[in-house]
C-alpha atoms as a PDB file:
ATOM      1  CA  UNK A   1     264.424 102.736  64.257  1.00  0.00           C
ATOM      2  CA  UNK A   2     262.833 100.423  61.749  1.00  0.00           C
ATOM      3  CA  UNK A   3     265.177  98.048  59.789  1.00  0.00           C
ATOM      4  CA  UNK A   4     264.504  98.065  55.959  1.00  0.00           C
ATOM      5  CA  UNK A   5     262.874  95.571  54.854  1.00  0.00           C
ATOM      6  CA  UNK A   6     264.686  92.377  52.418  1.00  0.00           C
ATOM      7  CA  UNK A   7     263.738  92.955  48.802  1.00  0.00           C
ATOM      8  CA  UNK A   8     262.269  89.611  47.469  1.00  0.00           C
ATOM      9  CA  UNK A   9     264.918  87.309  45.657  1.00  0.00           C
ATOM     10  CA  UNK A  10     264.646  87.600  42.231  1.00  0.00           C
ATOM     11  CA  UNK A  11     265.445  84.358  39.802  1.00  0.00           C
ATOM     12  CA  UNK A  12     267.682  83.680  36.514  1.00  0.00           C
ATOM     13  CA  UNK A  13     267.838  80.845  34.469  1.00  0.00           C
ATOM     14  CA  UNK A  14     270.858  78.653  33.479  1.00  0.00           C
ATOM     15  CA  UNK A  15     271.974  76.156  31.077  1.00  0.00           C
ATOM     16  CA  UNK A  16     274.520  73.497  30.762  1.00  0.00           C
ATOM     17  CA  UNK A  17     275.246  73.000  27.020  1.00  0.00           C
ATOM     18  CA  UNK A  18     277.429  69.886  27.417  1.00  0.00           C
ATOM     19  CA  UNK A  19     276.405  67.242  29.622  1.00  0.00           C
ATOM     20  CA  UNK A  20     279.757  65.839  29.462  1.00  0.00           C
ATOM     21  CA  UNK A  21     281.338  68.651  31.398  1.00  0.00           C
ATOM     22  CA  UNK A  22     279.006  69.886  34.508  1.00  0.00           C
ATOM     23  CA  UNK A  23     280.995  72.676  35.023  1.00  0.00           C
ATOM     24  CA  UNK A  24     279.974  74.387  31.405  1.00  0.00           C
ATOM     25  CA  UNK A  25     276.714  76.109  33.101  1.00  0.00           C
ATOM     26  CA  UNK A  26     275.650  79.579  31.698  1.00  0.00           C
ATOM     27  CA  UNK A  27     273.672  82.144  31.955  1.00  0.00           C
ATOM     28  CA  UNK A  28     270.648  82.340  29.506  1.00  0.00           C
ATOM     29  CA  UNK A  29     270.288  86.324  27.949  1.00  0.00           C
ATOM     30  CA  UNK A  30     267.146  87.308  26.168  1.00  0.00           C
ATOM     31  CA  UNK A  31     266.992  88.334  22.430  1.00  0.00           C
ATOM     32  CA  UNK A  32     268.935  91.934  23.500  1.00  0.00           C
ATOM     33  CA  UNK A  33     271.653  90.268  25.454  1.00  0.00           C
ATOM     34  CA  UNK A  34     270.483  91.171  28.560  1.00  0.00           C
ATOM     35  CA  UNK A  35     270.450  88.940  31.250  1.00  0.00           C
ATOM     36  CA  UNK A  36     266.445  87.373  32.298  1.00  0.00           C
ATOM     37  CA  UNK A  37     265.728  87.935  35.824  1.00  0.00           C
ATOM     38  CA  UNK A  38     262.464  87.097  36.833  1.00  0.00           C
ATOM     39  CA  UNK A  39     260.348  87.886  40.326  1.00  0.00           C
ATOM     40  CA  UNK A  40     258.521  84.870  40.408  1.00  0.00           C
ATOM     41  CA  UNK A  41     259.842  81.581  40.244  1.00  0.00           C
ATOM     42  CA  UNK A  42     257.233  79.788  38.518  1.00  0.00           C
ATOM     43  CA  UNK A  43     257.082  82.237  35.757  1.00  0.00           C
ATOM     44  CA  UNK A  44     261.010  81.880  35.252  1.00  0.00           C
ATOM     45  CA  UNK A  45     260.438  78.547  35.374  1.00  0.00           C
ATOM     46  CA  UNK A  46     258.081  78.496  32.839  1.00  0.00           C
ATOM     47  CA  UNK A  47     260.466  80.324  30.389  1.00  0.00           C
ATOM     48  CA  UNK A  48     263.012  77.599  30.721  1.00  0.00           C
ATOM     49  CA  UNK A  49     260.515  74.938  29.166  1.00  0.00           C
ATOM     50  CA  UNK A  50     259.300  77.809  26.714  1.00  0.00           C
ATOM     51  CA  UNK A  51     263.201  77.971  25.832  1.00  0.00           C
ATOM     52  CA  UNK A  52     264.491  74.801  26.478  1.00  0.00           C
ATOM     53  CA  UNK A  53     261.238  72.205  25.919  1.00  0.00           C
ATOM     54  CA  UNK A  54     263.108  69.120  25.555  1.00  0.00           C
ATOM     55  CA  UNK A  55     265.924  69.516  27.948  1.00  0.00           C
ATOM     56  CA  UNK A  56     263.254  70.290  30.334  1.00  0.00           C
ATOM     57  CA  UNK A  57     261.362  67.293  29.483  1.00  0.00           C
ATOM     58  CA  UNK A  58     264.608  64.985  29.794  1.00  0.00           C
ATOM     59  CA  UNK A  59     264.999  66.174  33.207  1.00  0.00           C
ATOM     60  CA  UNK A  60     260.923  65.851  33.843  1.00  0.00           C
ATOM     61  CA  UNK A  61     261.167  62.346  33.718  1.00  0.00           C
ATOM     62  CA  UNK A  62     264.463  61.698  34.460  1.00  0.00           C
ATOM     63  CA  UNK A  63     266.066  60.900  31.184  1.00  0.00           C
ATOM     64  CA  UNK A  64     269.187  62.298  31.496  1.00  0.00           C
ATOM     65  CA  UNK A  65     271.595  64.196  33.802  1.00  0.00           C
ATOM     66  CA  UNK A  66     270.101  67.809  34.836  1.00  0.00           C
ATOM     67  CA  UNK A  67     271.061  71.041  32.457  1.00  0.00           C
ATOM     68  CA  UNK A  68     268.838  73.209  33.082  1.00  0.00           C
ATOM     69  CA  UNK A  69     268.024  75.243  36.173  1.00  0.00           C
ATOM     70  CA  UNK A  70     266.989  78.431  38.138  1.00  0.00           C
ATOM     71  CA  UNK A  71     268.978  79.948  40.323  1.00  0.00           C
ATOM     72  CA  UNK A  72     267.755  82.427  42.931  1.00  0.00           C
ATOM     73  CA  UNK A  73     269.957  85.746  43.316  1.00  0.00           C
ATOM     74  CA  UNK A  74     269.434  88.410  45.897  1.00  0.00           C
ATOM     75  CA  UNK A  75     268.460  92.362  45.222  1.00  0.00           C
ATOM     76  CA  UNK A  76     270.883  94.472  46.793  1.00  0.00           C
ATOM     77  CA  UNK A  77     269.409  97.998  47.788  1.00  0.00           C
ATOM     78  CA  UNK A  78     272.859  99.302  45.533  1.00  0.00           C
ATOM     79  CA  UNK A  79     271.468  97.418  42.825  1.00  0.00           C
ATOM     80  CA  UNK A  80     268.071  99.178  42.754  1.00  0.00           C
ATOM     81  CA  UNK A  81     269.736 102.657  43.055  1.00  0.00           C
ATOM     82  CA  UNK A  82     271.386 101.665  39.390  1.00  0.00           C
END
């Protein structure tokens, strides 16, 4: 009996909007206030410079302490049947 196979991870983006507290991270929603999950991580990636282009830059060449991020999340098969 064949094991199912792993659904790929999928990827969401997060922001810290206070560098003075690293703990403040959140998630970033899209104009509907649902939560952007991407499949591929350099197209998520790509969204966080298109929504956070000088944040991203700081962190490009090391200007300043990281606040932005993605974060890879894995696809339950419960989660598909949603």
């Amino acid at each position: 009996m064949p094991y199912p196979k792993r659904k790929p991870p999928a990827y969401k983006l997060q922001v810290q909007e206070d560098e003075t507290d690293p703990r403040l991270w959140h998630d970033v929603h899209g104009p509907d206030g649902r939560l952007l999950v991407f499949d591929d991580e350099a197209e998520a990636r790509a969204r966080l410079e298109a929504l956070y282009p000088v944040l991203f830059g700081l962190e490009k060449y090391a200007a300043g302490p990281k606040r932005t991020r993605v974060i890879v999340i894995a696809r339950d098969d419960e989660e598909e049947q949603d």
